[in-house]
PDB file of N, CA and C in Angstrom:
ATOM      1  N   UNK A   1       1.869   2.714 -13.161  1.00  0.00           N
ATOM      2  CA  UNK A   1       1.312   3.367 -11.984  1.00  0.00           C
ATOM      3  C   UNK A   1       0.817   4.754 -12.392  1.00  0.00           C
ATOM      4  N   UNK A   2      -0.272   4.977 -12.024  1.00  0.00           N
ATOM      5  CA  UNK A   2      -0.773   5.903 -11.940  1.00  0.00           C
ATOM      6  C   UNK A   2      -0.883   6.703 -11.219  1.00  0.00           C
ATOM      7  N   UNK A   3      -0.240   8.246 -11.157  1.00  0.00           N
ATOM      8  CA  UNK A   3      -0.153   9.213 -10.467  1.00  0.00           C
ATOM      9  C   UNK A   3      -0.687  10.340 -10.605  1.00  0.00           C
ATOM     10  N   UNK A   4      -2.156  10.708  -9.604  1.00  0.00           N
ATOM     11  CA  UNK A   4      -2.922  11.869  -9.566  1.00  0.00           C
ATOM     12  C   UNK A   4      -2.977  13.056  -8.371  1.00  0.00           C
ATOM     13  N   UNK A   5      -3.388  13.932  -8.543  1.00  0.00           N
ATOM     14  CA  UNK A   5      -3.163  15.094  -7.423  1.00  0.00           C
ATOM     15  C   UNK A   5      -4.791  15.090  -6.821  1.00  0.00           C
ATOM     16  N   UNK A   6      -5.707  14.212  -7.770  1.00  0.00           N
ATOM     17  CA  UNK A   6      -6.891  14.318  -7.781  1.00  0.00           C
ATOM     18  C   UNK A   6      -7.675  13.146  -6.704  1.00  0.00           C
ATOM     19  N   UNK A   7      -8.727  13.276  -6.345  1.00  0.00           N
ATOM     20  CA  UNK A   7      -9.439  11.983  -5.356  1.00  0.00           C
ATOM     21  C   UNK A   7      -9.851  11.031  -6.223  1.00  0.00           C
ATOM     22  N   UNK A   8     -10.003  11.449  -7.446  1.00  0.00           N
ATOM     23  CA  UNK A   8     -10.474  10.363  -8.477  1.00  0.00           C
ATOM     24  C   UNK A   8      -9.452  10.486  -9.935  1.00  0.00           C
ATOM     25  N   UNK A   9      -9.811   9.090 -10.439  1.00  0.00           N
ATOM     26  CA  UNK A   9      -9.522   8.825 -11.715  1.00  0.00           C
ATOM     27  C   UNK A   9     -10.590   9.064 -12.624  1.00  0.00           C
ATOM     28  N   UNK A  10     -10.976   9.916 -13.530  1.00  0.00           N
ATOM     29  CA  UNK A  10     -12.192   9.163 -14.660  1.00  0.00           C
ATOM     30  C   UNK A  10     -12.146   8.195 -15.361  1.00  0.00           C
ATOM     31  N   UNK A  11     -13.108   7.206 -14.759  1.00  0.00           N
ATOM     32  CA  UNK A  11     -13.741   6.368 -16.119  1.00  0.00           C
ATOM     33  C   UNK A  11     -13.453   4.645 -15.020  1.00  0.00           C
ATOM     34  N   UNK A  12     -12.905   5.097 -13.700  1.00  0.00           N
ATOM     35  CA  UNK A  12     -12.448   4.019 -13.386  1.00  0.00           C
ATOM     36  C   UNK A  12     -12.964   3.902 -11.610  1.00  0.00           C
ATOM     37  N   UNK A  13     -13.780   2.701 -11.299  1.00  0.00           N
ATOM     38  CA  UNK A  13     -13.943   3.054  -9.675  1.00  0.00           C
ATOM     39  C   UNK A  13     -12.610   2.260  -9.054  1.00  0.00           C
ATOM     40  N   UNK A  14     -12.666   3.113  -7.572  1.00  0.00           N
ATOM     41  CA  UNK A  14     -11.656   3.041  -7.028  1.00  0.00           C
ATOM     42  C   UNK A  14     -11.383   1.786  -5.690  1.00  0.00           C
ATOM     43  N   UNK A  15     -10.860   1.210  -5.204  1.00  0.00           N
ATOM     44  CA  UNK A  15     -11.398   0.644  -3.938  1.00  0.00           C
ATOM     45  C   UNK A  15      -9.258   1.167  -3.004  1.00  0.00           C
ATOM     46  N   UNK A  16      -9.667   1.912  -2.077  1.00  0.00           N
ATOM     47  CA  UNK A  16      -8.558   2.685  -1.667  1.00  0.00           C
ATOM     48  C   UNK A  16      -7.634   1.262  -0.658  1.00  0.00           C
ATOM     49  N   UNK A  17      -6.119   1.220  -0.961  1.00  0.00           N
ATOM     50  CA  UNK A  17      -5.927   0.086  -0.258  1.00  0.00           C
ATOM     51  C   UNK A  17      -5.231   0.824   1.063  1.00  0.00           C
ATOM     52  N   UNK A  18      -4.702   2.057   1.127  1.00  0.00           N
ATOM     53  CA  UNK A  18      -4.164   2.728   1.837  1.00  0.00           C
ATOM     54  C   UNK A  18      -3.002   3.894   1.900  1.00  0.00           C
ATOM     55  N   UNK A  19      -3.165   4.875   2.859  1.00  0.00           N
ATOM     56  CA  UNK A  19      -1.730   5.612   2.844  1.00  0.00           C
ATOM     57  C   UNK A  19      -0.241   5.380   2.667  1.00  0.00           C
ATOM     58  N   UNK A  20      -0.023   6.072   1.417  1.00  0.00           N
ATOM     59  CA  UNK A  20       1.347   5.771   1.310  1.00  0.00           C
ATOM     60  C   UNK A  20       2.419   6.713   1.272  1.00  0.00           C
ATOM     61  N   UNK A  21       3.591   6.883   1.424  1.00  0.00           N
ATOM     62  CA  UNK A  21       4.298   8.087   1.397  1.00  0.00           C
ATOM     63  C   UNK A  21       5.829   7.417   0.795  1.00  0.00           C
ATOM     64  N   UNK A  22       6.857   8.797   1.050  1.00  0.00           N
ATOM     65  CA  UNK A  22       8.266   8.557   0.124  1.00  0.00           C
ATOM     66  C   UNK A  22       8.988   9.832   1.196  1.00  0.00           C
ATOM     67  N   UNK A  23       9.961   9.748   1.859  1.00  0.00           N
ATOM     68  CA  UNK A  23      10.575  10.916   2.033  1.00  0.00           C
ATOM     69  C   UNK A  23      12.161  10.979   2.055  1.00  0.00           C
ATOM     70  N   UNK A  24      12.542  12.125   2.155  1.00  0.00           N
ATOM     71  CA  UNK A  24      14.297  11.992   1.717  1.00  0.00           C
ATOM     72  C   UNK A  24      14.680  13.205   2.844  1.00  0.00           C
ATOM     73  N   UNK A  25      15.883  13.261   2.884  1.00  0.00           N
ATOM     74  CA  UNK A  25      16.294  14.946   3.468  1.00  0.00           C
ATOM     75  C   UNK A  25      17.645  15.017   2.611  1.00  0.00           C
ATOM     76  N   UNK A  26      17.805  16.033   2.034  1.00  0.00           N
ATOM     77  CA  UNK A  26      19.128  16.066   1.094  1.00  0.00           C
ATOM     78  C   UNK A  26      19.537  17.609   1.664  1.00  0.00           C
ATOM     79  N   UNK A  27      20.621  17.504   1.212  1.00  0.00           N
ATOM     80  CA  UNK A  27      21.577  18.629   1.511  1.00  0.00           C
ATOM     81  C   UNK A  27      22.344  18.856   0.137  1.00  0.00           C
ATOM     82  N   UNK A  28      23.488  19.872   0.587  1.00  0.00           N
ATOM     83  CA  UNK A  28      24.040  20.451  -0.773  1.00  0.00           C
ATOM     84  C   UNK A  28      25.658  20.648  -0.204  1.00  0.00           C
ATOM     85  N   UNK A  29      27.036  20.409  -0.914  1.00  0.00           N
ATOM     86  CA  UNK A  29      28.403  20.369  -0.403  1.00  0.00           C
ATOM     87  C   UNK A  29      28.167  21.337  -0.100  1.00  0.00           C
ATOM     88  N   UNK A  30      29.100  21.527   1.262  1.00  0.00           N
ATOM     89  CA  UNK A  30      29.282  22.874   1.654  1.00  0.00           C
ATOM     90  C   UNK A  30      30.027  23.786   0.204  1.00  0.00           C
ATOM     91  N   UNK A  31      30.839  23.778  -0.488  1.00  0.00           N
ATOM     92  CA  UNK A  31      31.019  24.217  -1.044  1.00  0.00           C
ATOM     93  C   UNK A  31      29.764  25.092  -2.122  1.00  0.00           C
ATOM     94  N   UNK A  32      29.310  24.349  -2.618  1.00  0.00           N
ATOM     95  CA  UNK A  32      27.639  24.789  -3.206  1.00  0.00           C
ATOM     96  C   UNK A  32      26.536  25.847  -2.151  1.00  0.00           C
ATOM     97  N   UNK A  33      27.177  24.998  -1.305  1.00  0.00           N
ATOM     98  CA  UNK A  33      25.984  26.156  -0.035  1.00  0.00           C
ATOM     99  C   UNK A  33      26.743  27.418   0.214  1.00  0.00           C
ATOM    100  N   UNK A  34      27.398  27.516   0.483  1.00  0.00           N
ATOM    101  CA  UNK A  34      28.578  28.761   0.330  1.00  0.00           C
ATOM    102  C   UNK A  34      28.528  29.745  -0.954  1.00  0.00           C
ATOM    103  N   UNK A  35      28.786  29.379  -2.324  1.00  0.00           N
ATOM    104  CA  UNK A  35      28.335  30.161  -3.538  1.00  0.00           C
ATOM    105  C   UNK A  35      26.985  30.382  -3.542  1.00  0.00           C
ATOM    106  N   UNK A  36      26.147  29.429  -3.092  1.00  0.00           N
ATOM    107  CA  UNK A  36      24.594  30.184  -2.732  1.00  0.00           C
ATOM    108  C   UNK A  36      24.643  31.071  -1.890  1.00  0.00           C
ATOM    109  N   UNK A  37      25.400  31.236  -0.679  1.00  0.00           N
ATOM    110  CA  UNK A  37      24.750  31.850  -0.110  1.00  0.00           C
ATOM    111  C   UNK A  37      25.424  33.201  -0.590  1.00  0.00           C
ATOM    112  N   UNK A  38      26.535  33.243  -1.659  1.00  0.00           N
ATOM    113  CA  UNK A  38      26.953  34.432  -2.113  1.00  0.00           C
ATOM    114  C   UNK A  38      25.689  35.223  -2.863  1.00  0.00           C
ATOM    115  N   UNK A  39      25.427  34.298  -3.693  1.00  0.00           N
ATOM    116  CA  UNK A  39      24.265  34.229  -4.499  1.00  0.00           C
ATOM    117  C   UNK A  39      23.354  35.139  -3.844  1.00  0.00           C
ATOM    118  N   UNK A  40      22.912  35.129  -2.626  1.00  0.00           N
ATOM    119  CA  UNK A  40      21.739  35.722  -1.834  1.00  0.00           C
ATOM    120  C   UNK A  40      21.672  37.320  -1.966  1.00  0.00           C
ATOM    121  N   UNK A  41      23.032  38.049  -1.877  1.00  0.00           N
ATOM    122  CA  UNK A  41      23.347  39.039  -1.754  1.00  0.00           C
ATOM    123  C   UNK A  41      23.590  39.987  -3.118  1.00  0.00           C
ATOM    124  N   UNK A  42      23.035  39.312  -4.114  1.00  0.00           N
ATOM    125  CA  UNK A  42      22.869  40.313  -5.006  1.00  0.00           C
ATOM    126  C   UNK A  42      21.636  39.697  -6.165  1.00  0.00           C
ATOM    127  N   UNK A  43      20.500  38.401  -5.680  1.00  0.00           N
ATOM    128  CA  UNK A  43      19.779  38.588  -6.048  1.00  0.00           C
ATOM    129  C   UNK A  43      19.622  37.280  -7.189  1.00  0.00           C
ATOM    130  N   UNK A  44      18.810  36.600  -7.502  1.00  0.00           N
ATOM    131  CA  UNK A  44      18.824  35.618  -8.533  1.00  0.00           C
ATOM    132  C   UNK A  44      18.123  34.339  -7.923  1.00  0.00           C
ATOM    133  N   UNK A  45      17.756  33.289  -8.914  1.00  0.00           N
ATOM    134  CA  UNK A  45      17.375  32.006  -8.690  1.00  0.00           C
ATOM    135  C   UNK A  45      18.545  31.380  -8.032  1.00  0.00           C
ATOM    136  N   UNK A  46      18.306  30.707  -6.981  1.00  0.00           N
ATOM    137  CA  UNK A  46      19.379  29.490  -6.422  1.00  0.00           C
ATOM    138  C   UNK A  46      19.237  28.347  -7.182  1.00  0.00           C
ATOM    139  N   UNK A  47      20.235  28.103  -8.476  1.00  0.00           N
ATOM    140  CA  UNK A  47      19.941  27.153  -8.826  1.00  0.00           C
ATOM    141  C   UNK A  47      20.282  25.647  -8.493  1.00  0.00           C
ATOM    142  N   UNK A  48      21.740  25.691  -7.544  1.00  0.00           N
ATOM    143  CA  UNK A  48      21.562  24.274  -6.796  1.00  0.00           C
ATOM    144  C   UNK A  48      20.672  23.779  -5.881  1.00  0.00           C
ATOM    145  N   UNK A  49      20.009  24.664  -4.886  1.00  0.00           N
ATOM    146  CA  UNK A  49      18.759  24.357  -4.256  1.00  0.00           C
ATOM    147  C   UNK A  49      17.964  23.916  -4.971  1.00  0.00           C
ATOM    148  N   UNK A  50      17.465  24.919  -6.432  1.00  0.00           N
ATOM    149  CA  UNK A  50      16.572  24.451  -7.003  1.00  0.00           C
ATOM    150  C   UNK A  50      16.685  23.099  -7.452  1.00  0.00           C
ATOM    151  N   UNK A  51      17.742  22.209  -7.809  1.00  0.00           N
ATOM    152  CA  UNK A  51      18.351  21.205  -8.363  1.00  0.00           C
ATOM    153  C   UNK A  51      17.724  20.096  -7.182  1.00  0.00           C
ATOM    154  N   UNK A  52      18.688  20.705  -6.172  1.00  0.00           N
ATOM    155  CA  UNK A  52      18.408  19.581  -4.906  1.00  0.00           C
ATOM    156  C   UNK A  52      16.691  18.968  -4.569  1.00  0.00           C
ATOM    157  N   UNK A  53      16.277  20.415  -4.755  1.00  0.00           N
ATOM    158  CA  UNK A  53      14.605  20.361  -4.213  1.00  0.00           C
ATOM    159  C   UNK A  53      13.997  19.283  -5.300  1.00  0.00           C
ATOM    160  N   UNK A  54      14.229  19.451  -6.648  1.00  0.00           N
ATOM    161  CA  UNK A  54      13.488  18.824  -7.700  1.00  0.00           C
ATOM    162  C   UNK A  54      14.249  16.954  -7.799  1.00  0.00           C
ATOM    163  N   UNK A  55      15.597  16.781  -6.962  1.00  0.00           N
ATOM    164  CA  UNK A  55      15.899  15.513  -7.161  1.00  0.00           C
ATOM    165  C   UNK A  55      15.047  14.990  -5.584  1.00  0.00           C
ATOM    166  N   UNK A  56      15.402  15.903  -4.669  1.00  0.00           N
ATOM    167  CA  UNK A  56      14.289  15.521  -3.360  1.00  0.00           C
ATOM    168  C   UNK A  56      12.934  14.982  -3.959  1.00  0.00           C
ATOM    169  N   UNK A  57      12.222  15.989  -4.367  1.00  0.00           N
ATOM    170  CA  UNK A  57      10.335  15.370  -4.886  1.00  0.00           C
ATOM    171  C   UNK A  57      10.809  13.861  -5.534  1.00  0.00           C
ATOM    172  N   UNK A  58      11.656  13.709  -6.605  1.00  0.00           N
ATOM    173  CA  UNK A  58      11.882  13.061  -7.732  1.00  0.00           C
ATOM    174  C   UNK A  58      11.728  11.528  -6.735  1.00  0.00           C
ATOM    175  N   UNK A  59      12.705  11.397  -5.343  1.00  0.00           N
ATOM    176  CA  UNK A  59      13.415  10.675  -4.906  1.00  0.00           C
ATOM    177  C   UNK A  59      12.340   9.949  -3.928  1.00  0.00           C
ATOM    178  N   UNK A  60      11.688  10.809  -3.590  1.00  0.00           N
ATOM    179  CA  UNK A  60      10.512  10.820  -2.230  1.00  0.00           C
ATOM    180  C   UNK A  60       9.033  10.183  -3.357  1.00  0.00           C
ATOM    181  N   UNK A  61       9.302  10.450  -4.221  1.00  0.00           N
ATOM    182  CA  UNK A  61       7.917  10.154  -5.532  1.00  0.00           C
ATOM    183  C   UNK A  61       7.867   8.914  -5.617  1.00  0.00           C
ATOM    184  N   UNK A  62       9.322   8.470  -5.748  1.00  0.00           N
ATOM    185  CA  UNK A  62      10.004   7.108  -6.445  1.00  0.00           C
ATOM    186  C   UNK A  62       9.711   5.889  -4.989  1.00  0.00           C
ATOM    187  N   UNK A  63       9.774   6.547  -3.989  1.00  0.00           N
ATOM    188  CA  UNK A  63       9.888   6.046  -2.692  1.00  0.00           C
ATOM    189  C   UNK A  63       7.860   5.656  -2.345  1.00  0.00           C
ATOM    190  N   UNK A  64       7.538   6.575  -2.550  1.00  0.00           N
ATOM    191  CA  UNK A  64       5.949   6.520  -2.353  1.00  0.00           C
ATOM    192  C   UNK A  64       5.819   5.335  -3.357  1.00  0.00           C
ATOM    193  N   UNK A  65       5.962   5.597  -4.926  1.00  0.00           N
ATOM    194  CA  UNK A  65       5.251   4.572  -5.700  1.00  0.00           C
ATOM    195  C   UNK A  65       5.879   2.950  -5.237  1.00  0.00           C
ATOM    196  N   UNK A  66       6.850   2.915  -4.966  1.00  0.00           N
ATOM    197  CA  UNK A  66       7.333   1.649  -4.434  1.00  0.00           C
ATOM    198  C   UNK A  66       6.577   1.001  -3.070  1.00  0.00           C
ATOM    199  N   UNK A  67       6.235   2.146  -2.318  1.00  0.00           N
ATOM    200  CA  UNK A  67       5.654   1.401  -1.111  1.00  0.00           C
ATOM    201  C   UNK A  67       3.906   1.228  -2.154  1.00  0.00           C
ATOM    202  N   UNK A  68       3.227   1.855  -2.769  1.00  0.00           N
ATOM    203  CA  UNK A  68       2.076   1.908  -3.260  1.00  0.00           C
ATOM    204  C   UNK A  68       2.174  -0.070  -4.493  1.00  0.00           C
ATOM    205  N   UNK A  69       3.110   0.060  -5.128  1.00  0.00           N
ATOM    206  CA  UNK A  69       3.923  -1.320  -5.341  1.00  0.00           C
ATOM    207  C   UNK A  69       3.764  -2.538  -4.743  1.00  0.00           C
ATOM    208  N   UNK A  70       4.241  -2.442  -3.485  1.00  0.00           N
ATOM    209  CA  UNK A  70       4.328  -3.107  -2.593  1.00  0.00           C
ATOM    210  C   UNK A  70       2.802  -3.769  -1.889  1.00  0.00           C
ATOM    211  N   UNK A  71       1.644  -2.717  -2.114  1.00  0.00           N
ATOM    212  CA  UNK A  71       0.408  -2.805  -1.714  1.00  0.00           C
ATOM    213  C   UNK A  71      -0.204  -3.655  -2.574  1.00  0.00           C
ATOM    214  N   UNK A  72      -0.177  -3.455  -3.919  1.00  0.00           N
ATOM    215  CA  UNK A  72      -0.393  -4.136  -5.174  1.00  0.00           C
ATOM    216  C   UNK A  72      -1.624  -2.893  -5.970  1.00  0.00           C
ATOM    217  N   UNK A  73      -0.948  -1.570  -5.494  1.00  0.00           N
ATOM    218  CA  UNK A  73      -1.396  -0.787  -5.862  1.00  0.00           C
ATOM    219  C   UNK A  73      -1.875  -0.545  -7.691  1.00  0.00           C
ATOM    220  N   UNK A  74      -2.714   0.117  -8.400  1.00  0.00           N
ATOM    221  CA  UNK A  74      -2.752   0.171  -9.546  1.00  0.00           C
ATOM    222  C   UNK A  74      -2.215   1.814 -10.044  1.00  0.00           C
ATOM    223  N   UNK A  75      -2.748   2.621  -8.691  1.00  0.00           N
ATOM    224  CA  UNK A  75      -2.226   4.385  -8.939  1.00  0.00           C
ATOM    225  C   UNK A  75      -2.587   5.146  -7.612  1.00  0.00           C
ATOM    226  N   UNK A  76      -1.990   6.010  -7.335  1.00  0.00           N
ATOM    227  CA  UNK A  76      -2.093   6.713  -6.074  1.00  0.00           C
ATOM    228  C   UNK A  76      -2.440   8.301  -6.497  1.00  0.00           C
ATOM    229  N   UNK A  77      -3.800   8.392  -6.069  1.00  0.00           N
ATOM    230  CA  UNK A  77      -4.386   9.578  -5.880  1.00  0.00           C
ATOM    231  C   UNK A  77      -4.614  10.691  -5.157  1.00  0.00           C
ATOM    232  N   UNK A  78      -4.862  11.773  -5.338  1.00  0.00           N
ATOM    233  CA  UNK A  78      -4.743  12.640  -3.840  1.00  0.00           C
ATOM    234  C   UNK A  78      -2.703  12.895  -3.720  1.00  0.00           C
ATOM    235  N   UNK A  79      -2.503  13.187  -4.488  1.00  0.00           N
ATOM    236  CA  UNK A  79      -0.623  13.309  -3.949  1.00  0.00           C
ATOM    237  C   UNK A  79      -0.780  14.871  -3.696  1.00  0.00           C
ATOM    238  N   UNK A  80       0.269  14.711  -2.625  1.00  0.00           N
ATOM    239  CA  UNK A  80       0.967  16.294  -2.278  1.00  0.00           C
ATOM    240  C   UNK A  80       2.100  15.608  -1.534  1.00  0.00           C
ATOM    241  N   UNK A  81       2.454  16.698  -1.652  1.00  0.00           N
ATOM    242  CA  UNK A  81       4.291  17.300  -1.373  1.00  0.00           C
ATOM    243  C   UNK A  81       4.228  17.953  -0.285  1.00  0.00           C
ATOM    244  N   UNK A  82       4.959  18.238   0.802  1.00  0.00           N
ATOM    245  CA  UNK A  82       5.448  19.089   1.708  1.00  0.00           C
ATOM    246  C   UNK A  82       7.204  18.665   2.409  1.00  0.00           C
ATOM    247  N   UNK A  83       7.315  20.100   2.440  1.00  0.00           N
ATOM    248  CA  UNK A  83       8.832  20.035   2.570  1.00  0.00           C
ATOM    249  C   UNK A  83       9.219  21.482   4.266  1.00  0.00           C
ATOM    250  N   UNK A  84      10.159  20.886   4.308  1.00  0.00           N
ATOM    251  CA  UNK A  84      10.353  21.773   5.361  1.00  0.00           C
ATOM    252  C   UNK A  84      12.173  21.745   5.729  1.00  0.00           C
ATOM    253  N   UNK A  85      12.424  22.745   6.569  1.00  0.00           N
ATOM    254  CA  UNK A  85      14.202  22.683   6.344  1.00  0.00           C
ATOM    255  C   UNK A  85      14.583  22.107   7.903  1.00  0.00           C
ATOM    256  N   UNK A  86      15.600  21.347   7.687  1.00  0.00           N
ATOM    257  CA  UNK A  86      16.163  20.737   8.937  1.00  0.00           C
ATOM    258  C   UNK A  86      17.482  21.520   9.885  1.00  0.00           C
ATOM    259  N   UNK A  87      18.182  21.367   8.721  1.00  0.00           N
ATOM    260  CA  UNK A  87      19.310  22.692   9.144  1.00  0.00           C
ATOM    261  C   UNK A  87      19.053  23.326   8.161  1.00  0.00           C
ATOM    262  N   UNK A  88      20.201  24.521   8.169  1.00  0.00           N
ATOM    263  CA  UNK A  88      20.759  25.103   7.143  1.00  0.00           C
ATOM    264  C   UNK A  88      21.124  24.471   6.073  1.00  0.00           C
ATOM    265  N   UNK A  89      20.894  24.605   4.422  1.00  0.00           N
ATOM    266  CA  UNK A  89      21.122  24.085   3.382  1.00  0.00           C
ATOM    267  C   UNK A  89      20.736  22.229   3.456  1.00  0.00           C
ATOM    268  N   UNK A  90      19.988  22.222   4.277  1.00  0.00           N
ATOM    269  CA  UNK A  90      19.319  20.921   4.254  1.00  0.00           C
ATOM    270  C   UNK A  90      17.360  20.605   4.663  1.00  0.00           C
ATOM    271  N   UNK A  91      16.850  20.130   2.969  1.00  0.00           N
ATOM    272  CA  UNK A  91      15.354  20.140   3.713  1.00  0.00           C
ATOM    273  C   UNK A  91      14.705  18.827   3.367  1.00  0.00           C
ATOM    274  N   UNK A  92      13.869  18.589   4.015  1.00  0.00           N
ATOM    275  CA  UNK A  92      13.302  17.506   4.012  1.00  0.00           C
ATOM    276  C   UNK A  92      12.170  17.305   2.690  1.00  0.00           C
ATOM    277  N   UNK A  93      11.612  16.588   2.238  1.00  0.00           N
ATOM    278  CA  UNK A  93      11.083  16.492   1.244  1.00  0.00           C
ATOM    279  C   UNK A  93      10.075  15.113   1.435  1.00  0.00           C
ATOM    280  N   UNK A  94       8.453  15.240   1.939  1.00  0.00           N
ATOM    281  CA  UNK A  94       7.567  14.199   1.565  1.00  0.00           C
ATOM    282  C   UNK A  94       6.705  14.169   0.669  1.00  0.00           C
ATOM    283  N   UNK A  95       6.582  12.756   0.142  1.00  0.00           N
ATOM    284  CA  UNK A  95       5.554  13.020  -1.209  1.00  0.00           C
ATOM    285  C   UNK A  95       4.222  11.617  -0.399  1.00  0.00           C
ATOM    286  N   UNK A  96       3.206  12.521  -0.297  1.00  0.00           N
ATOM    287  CA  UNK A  96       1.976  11.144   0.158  1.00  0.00           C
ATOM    288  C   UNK A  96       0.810  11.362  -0.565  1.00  0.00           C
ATOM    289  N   UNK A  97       0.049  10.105  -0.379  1.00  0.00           N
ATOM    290  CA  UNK A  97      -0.980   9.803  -1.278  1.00  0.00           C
ATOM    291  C   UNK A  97      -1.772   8.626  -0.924  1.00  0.00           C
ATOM    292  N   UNK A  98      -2.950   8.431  -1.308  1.00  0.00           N
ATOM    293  CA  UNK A  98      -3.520   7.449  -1.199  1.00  0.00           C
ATOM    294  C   UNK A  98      -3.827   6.094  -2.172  1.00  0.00           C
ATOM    295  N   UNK A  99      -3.110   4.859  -2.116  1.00  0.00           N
ATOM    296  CA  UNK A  99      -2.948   3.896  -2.589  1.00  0.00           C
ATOM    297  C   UNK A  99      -4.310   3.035  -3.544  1.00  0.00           C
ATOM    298  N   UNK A 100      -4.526   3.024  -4.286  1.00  0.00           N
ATOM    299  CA  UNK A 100      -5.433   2.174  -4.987  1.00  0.00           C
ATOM    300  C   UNK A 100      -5.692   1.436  -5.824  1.00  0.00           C
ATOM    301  N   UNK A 101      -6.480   0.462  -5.728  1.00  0.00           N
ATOM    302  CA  UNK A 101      -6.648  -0.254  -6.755  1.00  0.00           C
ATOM    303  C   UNK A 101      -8.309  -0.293  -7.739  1.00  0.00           C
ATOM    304  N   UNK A 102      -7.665  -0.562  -9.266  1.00  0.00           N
ATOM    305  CA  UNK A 102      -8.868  -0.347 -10.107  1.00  0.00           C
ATOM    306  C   UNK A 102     -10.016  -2.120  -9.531  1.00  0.00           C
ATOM    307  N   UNK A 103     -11.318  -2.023  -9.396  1.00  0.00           N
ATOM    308  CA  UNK A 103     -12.475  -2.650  -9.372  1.00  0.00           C
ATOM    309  C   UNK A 103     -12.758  -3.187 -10.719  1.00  0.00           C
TER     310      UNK A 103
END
């Protein structure tokens, strides 16, 4: 599978089979959210957020190419990400794109 941020592939025409997406909402133990939020108060990378956020994309990616799979997709073009927070120490994470197959 082929995965682009782009509307096209070079070298290959496209025939689009449809929208596809992947999404997750993850959180972090309270315990972890707590040393972050110590974390806040004197400054630094959050690195379990950062952790969480990058297994979120990872999870929501994995979720898109499966439904794109399912289409009898060849690669999904056009991807973006958007994320947004639900509660506290919990955010949502979508990965979409448009489904295609090579001609």
């Amino acid at each position: 599978m082929i995965l682009v941020n782009t509307d096209y592939i070079s070298g290959k025409e496209l025939e689009m089979l449809g929208l596809v997406k992947g999404s997750t909402i993850q959180s972090k133990n309270i315990g972890r959210d707590f040393t972050q939020g110590l974390k806040t108060i004197v400054g630094g990378e959050l690195t379990a957020y950062n952790d969480m956020m990058n297994d979120a994309r990872a999870l929501a990616t994995k979720r898109m190419v499966a439904e794109a799979e399912a289409l009898g997709a060849d690669a999904i073009v056009n991807i973006r990400y958007a994320s947004s927070a639900i509660v506290q120490g919990a955010a949502e994470v979508i990965a979409y794109g448009t489904a295609v197959s090579f001609k």
